[in-house]
C-alpha atoms as a PDB file:
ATOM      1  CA  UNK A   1      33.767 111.561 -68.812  1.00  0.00           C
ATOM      2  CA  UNK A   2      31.466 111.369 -72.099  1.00  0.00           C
ATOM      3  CA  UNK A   3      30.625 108.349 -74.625  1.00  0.00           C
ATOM      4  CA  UNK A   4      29.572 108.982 -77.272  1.00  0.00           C
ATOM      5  CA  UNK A   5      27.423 105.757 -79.252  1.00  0.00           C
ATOM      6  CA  UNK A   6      27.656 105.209 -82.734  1.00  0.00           C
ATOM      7  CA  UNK A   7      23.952 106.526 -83.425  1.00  0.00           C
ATOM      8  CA  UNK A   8      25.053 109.931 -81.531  1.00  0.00           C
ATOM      9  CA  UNK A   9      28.238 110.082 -83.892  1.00  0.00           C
ATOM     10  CA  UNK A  10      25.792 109.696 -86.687  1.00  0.00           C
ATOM     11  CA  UNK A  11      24.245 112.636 -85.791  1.00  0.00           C
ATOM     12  CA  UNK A  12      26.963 114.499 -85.243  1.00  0.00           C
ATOM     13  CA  UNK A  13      29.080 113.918 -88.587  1.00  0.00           C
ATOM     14  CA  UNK A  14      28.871 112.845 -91.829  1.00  0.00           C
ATOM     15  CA  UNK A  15      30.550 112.969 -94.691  1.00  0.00           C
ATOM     16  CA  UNK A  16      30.261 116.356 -95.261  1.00  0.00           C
ATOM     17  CA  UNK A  17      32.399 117.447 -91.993  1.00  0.00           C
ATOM     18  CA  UNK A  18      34.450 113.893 -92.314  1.00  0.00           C
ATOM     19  CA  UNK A  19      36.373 115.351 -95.711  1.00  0.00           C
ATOM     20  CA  UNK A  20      37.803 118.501 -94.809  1.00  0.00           C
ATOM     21  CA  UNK A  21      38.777 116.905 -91.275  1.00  0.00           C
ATOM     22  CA  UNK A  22      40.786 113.768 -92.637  1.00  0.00           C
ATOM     23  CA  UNK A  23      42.381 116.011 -95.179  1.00  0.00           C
ATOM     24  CA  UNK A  24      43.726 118.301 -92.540  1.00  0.00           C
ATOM     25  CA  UNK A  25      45.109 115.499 -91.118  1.00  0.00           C
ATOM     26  CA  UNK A  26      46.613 114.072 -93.964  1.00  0.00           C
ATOM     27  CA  UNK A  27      47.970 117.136 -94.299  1.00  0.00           C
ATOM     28  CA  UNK A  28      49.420 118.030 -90.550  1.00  0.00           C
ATOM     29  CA  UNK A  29      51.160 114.530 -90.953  1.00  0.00           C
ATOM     30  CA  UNK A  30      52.567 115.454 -93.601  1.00  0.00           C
ATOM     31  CA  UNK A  31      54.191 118.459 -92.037  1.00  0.00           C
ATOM     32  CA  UNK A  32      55.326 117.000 -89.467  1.00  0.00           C
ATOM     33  CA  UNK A  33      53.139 117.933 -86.732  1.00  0.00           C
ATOM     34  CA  UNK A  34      50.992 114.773 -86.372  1.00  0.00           C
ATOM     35  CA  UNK A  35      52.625 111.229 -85.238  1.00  0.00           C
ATOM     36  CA  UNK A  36      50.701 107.312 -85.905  1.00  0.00           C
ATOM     37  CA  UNK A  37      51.013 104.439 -83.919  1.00  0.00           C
ATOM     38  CA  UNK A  38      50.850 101.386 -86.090  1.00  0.00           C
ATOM     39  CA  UNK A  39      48.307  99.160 -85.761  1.00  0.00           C
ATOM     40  CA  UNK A  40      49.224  96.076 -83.246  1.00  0.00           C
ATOM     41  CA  UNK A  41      47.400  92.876 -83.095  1.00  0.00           C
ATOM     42  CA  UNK A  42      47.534  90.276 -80.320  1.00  0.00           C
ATOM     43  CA  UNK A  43      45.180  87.169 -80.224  1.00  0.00           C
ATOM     44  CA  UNK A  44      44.501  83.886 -78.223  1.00  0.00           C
ATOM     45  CA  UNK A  45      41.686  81.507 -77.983  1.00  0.00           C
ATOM     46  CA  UNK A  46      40.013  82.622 -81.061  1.00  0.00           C
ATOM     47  CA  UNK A  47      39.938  86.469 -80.111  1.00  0.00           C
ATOM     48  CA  UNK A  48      42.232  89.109 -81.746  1.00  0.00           C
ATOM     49  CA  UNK A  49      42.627  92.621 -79.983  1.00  0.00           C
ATOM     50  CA  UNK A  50      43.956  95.595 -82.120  1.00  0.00           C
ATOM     51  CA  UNK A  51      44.945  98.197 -81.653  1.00  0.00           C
ATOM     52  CA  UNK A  52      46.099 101.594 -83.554  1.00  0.00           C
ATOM     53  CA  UNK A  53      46.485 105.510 -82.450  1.00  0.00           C
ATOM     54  CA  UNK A  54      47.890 108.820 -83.251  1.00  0.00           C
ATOM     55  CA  UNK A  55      48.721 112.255 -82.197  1.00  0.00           C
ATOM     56  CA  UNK A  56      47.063 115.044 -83.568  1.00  0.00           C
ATOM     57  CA  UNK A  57      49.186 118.005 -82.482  1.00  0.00           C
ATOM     58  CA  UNK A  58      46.901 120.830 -84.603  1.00  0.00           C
ATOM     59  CA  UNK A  59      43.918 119.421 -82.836  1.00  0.00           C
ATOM     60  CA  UNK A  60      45.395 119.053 -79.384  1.00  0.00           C
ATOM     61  CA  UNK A  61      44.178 115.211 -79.739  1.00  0.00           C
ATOM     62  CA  UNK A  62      45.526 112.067 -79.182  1.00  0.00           C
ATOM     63  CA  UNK A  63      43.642 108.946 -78.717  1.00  0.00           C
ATOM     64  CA  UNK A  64      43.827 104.969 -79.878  1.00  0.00           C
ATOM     65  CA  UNK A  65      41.421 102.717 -81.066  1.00  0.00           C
ATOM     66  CA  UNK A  66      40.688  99.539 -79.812  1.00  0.00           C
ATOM     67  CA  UNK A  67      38.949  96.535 -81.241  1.00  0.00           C
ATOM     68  CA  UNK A  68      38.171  92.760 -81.228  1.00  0.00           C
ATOM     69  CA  UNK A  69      37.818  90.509 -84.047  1.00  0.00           C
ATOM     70  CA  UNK A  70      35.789  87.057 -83.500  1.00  0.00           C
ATOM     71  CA  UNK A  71      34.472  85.432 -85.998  1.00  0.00           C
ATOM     72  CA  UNK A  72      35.156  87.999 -88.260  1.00  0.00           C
ATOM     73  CA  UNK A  73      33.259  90.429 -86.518  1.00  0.00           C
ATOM     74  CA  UNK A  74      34.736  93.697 -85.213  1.00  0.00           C
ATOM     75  CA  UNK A  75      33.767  95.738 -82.002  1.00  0.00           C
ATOM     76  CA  UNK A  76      35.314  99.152 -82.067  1.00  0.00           C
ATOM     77  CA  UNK A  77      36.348 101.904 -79.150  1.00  0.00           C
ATOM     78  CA  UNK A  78      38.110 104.684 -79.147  1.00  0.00           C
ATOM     79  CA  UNK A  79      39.647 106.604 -76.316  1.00  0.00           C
ATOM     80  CA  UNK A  80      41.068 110.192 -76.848  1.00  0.00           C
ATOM     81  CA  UNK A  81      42.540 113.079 -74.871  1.00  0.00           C
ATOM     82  CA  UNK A  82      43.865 116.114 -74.912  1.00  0.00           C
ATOM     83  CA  UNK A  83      47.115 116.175 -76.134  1.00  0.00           C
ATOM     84  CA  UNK A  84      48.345 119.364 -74.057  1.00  0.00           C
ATOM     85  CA  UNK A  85      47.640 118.008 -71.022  1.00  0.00           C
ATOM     86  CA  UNK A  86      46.934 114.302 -71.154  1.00  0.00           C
ATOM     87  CA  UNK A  87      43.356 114.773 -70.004  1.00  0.00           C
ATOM     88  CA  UNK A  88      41.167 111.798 -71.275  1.00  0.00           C
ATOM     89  CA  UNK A  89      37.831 113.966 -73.018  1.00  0.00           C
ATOM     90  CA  UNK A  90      36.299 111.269 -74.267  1.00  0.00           C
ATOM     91  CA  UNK A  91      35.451 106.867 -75.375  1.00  0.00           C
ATOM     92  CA  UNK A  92      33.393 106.558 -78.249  1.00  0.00           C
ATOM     93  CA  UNK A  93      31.609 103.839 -79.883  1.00  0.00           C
ATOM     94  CA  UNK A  94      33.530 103.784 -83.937  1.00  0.00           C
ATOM     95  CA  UNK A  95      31.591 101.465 -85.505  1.00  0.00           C
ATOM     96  CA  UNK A  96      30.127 104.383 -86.948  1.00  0.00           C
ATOM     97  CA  UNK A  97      33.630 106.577 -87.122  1.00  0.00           C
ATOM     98  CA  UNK A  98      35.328 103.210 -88.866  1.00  0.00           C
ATOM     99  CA  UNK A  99      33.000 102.902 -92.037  1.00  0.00           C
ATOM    100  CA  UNK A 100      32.999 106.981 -92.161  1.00  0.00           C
ATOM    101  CA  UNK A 101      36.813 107.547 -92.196  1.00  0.00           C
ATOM    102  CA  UNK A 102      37.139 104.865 -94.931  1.00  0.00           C
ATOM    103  CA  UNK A 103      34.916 105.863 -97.319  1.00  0.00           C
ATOM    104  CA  UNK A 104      35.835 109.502 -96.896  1.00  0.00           C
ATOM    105  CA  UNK A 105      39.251 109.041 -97.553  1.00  0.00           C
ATOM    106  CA  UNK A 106      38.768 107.298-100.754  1.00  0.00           C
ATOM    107  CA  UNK A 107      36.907 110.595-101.723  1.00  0.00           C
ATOM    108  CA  UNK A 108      40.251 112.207-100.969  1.00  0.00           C
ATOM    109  CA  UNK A 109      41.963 109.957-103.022  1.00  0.00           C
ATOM    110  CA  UNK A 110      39.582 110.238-105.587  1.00  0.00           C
ATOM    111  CA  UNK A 111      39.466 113.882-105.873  1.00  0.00           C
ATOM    112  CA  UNK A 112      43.622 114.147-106.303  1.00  0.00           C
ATOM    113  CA  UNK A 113      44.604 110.976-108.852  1.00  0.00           C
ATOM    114  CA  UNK A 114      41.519 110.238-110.555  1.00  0.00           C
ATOM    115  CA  UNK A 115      41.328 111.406-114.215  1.00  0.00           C
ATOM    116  CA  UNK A 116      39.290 114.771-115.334  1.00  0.00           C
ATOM    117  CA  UNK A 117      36.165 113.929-116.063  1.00  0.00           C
ATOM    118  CA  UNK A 118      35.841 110.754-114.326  1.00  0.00           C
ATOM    119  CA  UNK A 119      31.782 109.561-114.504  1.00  0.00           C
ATOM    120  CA  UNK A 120      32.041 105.849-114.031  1.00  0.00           C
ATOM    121  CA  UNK A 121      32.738 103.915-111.095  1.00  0.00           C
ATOM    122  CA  UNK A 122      32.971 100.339-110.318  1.00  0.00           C
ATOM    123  CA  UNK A 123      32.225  99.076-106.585  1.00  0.00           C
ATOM    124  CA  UNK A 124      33.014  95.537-105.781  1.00  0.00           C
ATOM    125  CA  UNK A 125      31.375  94.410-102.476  1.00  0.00           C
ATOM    126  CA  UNK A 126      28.208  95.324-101.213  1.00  0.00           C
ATOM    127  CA  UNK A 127      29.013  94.863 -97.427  1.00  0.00           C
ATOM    128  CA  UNK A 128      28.978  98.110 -94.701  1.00  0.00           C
ATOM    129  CA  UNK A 129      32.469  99.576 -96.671  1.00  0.00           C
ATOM    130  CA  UNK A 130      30.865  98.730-100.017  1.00  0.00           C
ATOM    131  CA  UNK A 131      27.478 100.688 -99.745  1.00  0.00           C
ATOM    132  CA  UNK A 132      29.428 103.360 -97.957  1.00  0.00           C
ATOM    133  CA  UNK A 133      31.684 103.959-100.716  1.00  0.00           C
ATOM    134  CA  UNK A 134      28.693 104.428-102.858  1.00  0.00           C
ATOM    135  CA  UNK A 135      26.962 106.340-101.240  1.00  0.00           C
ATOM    136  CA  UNK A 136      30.102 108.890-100.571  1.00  0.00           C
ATOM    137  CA  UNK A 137      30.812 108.515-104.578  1.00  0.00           C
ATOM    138  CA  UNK A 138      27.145 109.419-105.357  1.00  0.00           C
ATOM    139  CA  UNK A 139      27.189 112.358-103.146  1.00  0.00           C
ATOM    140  CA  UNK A 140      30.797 114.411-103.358  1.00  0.00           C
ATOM    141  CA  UNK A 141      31.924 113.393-106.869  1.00  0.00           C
ATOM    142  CA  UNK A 142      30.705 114.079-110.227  1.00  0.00           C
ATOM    143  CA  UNK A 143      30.231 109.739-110.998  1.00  0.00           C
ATOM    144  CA  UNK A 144      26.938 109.901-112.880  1.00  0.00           C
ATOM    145  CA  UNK A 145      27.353 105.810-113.356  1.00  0.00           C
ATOM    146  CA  UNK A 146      27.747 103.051-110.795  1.00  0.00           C
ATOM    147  CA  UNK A 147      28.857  99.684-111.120  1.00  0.00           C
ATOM    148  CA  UNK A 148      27.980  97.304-108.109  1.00  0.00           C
ATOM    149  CA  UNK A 149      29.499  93.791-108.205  1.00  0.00           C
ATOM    150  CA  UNK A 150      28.473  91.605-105.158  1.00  0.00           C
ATOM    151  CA  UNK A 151      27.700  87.896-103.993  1.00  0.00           C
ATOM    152  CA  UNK A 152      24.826  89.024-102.939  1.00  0.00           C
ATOM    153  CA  UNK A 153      22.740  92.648-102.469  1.00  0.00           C
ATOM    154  CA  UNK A 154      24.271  93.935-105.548  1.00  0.00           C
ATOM    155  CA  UNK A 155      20.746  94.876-106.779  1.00  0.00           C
ATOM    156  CA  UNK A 156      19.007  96.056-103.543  1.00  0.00           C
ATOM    157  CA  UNK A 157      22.271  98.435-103.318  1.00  0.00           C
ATOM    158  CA  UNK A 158      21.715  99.616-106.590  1.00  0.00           C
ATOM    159  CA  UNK A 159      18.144 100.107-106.503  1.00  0.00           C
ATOM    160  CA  UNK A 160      18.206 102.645-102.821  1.00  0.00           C
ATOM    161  CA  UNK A 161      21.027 104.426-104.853  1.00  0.00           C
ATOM    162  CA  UNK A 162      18.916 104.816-108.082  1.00  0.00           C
ATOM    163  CA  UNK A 163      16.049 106.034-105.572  1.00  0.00           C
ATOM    164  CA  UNK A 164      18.270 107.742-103.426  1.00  0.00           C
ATOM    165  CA  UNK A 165      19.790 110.089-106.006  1.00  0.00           C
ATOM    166  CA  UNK A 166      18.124 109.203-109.699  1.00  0.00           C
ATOM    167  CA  UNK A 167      17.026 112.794-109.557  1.00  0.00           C
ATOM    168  CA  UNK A 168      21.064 114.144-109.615  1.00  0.00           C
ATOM    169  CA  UNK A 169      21.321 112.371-112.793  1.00  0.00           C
ATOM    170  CA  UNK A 170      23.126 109.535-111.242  1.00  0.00           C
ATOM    171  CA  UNK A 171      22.168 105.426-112.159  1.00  0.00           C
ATOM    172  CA  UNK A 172      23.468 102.179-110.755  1.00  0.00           C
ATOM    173  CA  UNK A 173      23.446  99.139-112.255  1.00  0.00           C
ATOM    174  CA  UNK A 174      24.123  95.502-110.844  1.00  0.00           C
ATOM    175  CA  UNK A 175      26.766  93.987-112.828  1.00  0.00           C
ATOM    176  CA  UNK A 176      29.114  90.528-113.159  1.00  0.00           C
ATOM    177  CA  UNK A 177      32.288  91.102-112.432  1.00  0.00           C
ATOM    178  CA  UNK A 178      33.719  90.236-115.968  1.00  0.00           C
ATOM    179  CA  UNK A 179      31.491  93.512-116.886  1.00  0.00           C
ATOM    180  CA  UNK A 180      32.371  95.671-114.240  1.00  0.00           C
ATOM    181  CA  UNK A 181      36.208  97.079-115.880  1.00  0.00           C
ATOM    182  CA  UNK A 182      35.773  98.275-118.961  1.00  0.00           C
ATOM    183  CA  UNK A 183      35.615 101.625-118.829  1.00  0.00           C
ATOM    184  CA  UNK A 184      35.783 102.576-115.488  1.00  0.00           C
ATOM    185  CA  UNK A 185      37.185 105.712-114.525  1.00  0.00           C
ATOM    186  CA  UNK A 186      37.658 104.584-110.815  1.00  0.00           C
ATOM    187  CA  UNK A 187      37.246 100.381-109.395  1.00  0.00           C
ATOM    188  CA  UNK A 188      36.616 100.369-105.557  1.00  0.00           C
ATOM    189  CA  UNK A 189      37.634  97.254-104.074  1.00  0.00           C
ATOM    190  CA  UNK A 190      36.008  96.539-100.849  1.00  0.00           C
ATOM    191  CA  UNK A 191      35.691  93.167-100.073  1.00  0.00           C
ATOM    192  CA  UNK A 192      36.987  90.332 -97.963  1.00  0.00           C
ATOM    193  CA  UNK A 193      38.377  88.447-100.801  1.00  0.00           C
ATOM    194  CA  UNK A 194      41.710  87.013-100.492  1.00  0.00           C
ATOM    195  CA  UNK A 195      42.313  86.448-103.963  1.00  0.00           C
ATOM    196  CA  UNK A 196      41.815  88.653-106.945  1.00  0.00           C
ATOM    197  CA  UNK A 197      39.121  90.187-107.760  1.00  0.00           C
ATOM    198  CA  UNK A 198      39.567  90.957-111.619  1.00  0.00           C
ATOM    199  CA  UNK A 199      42.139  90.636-114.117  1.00  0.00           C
ATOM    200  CA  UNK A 200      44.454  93.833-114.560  1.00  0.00           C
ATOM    201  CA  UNK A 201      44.970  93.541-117.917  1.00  0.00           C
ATOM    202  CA  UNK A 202      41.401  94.441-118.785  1.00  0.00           C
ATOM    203  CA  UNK A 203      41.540  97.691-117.071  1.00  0.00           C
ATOM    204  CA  UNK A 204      41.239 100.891-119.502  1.00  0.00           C
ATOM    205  CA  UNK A 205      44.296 103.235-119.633  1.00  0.00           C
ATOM    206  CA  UNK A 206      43.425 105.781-117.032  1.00  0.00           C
ATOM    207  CA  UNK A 207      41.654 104.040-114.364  1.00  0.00           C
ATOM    208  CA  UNK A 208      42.250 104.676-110.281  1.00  0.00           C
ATOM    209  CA  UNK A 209      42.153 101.409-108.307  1.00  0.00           C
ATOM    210  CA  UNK A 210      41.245 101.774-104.913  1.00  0.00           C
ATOM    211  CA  UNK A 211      41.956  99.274-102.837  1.00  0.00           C
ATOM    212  CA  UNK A 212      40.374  99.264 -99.333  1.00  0.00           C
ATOM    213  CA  UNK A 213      39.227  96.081 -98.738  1.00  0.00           C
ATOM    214  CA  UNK A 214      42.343  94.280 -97.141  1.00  0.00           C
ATOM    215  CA  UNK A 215      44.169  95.132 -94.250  1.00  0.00           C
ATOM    216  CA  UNK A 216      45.713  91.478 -93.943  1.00  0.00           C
ATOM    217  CA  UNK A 217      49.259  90.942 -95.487  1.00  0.00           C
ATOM    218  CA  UNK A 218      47.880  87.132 -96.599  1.00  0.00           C
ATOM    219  CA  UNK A 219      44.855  88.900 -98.521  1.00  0.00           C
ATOM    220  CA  UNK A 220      44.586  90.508-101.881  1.00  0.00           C
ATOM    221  CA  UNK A 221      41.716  91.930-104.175  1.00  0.00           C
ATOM    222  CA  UNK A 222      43.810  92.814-106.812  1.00  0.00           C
ATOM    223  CA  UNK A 223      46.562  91.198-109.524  1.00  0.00           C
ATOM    224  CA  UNK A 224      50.245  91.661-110.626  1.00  0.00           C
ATOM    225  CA  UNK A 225      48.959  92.426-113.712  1.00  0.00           C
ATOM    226  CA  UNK A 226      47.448  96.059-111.928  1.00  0.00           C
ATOM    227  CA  UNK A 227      50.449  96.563-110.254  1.00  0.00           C
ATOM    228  CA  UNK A 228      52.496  95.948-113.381  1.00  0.00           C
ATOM    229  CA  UNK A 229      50.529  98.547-115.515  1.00  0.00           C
ATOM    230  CA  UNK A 230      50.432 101.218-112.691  1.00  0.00           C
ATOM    231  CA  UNK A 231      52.603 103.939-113.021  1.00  0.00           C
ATOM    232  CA  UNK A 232      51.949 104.951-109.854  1.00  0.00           C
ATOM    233  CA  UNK A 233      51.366 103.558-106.078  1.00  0.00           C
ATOM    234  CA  UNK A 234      49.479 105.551-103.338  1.00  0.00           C
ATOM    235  CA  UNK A 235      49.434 104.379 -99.790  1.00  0.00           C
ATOM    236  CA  UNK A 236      48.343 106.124 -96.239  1.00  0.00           C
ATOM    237  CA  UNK A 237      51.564 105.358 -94.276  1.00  0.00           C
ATOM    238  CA  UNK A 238      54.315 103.549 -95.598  1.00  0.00           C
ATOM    239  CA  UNK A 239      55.667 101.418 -92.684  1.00  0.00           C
ATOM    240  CA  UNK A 240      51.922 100.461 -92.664  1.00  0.00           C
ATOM    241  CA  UNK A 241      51.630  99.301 -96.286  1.00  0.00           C
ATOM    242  CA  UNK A 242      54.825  97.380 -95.380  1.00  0.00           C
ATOM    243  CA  UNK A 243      53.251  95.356 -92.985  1.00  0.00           C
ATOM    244  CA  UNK A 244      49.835  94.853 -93.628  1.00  0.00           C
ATOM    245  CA  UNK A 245      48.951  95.533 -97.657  1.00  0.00           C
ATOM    246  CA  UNK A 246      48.463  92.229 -98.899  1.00  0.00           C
ATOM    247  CA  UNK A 247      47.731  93.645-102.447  1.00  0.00           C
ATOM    248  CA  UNK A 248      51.704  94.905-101.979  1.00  0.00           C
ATOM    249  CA  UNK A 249      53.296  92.376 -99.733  1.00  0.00           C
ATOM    250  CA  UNK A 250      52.034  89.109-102.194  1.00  0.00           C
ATOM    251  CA  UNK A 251      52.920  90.990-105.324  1.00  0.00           C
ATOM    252  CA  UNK A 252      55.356  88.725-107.377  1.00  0.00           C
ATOM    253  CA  UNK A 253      59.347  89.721-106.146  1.00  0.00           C
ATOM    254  CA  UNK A 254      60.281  93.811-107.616  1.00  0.00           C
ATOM    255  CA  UNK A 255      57.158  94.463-109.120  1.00  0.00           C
ATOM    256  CA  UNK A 256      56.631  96.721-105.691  1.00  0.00           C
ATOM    257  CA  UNK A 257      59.494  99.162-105.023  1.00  0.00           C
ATOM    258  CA  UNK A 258      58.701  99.633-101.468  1.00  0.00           C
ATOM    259  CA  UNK A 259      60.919 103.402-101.583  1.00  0.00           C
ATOM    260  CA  UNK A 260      59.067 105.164-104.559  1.00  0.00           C
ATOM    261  CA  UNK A 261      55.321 104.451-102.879  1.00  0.00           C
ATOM    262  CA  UNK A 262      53.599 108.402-102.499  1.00  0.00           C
ATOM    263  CA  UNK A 263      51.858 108.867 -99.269  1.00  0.00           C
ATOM    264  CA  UNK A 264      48.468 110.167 -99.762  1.00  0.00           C
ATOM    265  CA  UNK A 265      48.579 113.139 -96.915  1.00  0.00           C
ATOM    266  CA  UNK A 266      52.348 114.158 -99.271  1.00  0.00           C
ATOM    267  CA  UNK A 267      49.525 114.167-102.686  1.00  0.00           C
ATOM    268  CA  UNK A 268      47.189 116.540-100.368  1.00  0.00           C
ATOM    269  CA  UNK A 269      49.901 118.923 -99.139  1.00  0.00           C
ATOM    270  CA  UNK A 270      51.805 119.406-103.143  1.00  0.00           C
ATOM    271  CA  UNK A 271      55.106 117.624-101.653  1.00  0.00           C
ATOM    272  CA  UNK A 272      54.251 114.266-104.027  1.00  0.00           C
ATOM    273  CA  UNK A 273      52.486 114.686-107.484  1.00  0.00           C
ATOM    274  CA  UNK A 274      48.800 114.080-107.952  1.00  0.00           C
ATOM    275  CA  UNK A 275      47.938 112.435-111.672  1.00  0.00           C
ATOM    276  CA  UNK A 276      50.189 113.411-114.272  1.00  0.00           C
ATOM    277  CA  UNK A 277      48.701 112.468-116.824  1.00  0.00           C
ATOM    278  CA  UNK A 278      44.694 111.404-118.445  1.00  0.00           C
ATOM    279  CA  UNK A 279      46.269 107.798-119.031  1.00  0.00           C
ATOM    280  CA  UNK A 280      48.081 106.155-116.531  1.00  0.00           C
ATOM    281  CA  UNK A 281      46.468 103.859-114.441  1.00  0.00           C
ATOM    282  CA  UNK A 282      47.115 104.189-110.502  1.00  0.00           C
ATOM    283  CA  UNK A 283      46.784 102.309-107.616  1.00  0.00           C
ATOM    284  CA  UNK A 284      45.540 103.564-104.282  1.00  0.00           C
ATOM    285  CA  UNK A 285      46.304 101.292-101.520  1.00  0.00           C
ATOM    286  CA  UNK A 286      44.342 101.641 -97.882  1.00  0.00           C
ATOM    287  CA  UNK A 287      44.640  99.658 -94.913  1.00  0.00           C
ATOM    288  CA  UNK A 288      43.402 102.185 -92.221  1.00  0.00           C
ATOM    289  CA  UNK A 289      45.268 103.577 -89.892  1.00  0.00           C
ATOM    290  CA  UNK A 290      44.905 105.184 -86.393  1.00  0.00           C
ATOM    291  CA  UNK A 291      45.506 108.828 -87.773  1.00  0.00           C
ATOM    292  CA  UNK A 292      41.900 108.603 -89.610  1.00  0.00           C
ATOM    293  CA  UNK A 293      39.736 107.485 -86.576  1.00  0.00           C
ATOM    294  CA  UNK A 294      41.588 110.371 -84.007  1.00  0.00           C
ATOM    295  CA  UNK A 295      40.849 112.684 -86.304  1.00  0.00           C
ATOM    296  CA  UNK A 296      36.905 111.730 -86.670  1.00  0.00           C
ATOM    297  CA  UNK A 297      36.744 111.267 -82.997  1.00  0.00           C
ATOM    298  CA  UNK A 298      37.830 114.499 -82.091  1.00  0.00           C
ATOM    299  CA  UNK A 299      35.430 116.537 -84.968  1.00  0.00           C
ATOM    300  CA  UNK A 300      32.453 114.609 -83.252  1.00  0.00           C
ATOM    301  CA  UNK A 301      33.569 115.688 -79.722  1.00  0.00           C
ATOM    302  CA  UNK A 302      33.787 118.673 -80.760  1.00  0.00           C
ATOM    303  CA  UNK A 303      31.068 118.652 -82.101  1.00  0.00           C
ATOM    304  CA  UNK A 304      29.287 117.704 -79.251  1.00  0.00           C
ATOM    305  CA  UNK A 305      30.718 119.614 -77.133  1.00  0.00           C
ATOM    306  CA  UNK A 306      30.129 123.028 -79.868  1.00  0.00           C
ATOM    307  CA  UNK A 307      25.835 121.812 -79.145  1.00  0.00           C
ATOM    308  CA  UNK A 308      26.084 122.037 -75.714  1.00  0.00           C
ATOM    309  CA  UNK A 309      24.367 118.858 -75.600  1.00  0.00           C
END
């Protein structure tokens, strides 16, 4: 049976391939043809196990990932096999797969409820997730102007992006946070806060909020006052959101009407609207869920196997 290591993964995939894999995911699940497990977490003695899956029906995948949390540090593994006949293909480090499938779903969401001409971009956190996300704005939007906020790194992160792609036209600043909404055309939240990050009423008509940070239902990065001035709430998988989006669960009681949330794969396949209109303010809300790392592991075994390595 193979492993593939997180350094091998990051030679097989990047963004580039990550994109058009998650969205045909999003998509197949929401035909139909693809199933989750949610994510379960068990702990004792100061260790939590999770874990999360799916079944990948177009891909003949299905596979879980597995993880520990100590200290709050996560080791990731994910097994997957072939759905037709229950064969296991394949373990593989996802380290690597985890900070990919993030970041390139925000691009997703990005691409279908951000406004027309968006060119600036706030990033708050400046962790693996944080740089990530800049990195994948820099590279597959049209954000000429980035934002970092940070406790710390907020300027070494926003110098390699200035050297990394100055020459596209794109710059990156180091802000405070009570600098950092004005204007934005999208706010990336990707921090372990468990508070607030910024005050909603500050944001400019228009803006997408993504919220990726928090996959704890006691954790929040942003306000009531967001929530109250979006028209519009995007998650990945509802009974997920449910459970685990802190930004949702905490929200003060009916300010979240738990039945009208769009699913983000329903955006991608037309059967939920994208934005409707150059002003209204909407919140994307991602926890991370099992369908996003089977999908990755499978395009890097393929991958792999495609090389003949």
């Amino acid at each position: 049976m193979i492993h593939l290591t997180d350094s091998q993964i990051d030679e097989l995939i990047g963004f580039k391939q990550a994109i058009p894999a998650l969205e045909s995911a999003f998509r197949e699940l929401a035909r139909g043809t693809a199933a989750v497990q949610r994510r379960i977490r068990t702990e004792a003695g100061g260790t939590k196990l999770s874990t999360l899956g799916a079944v990948l029906s177009g891909a003949d995948v299905a596979g879980a990932k597995i993880y520990t949390t100590i200290c709050g540090q996560f080791n990731f593994v994910i097994v997957l096999f072939r759905a037709s006949d229950g064969r296991c293909l394949a373990t593989l480090d996802a380290n690597a797969i985890t900070r990919l499938r993030t970041a390139a779903t925000t691009l997703l969401a990005v691409r279908a409820l951000a406004r027309d001409g968006a060119r600036t971009a706030t990033i708050f956190g400046t962790g693996v997730q944080g740089s990530a996300h800049a990195h994948a704005l820099a590279q597959f939007t049209d954000i000429r102007s980035l934002r970092i906020v940070g406790i710390e790194g907020d300027a070494a992160l926003a110098n390699t992006l200035n050297e990394a792609y100055g020459e596209r036209g794109l710059t990156a600043h180091a802000v405070e946070a009570t600098q950092a909404i004005e204007g934005a055309d999208v706010i990336v939240t990707a921090t372990r806060s468990t508070t607030p990050l910024f005050d909603g009423r500050a944001l400019t008509p228009g803006t997408l909020v993504a919220a990726i940070g928090s996959s704890l239902p006691h954790s929040r990065e942003t306000d009531d006052a967001t929530l109250e001035r979006a028209s519009r709430i995007v998650v990945e998988l509802r009974d997920q959101a449910r459970e685990e989006a802190g930004d949702l669960v905490l929200a003060a009681p009916g300010l979240v009407n738990w039945d009208s949330l769009d699913e983000l794969g329903d955006v991608l396949e037309g059967k939920a609207p994208g934005r409707q209109s150059g002003d209204e303010i909407i919140v994307y809300k991602a926890v991370g869920f099992g369908l996003q790392d089977v999908a990755l592991a499978a395009l890097a075994y393929k991958t792999f196997m495609d090389r003949g390595i």
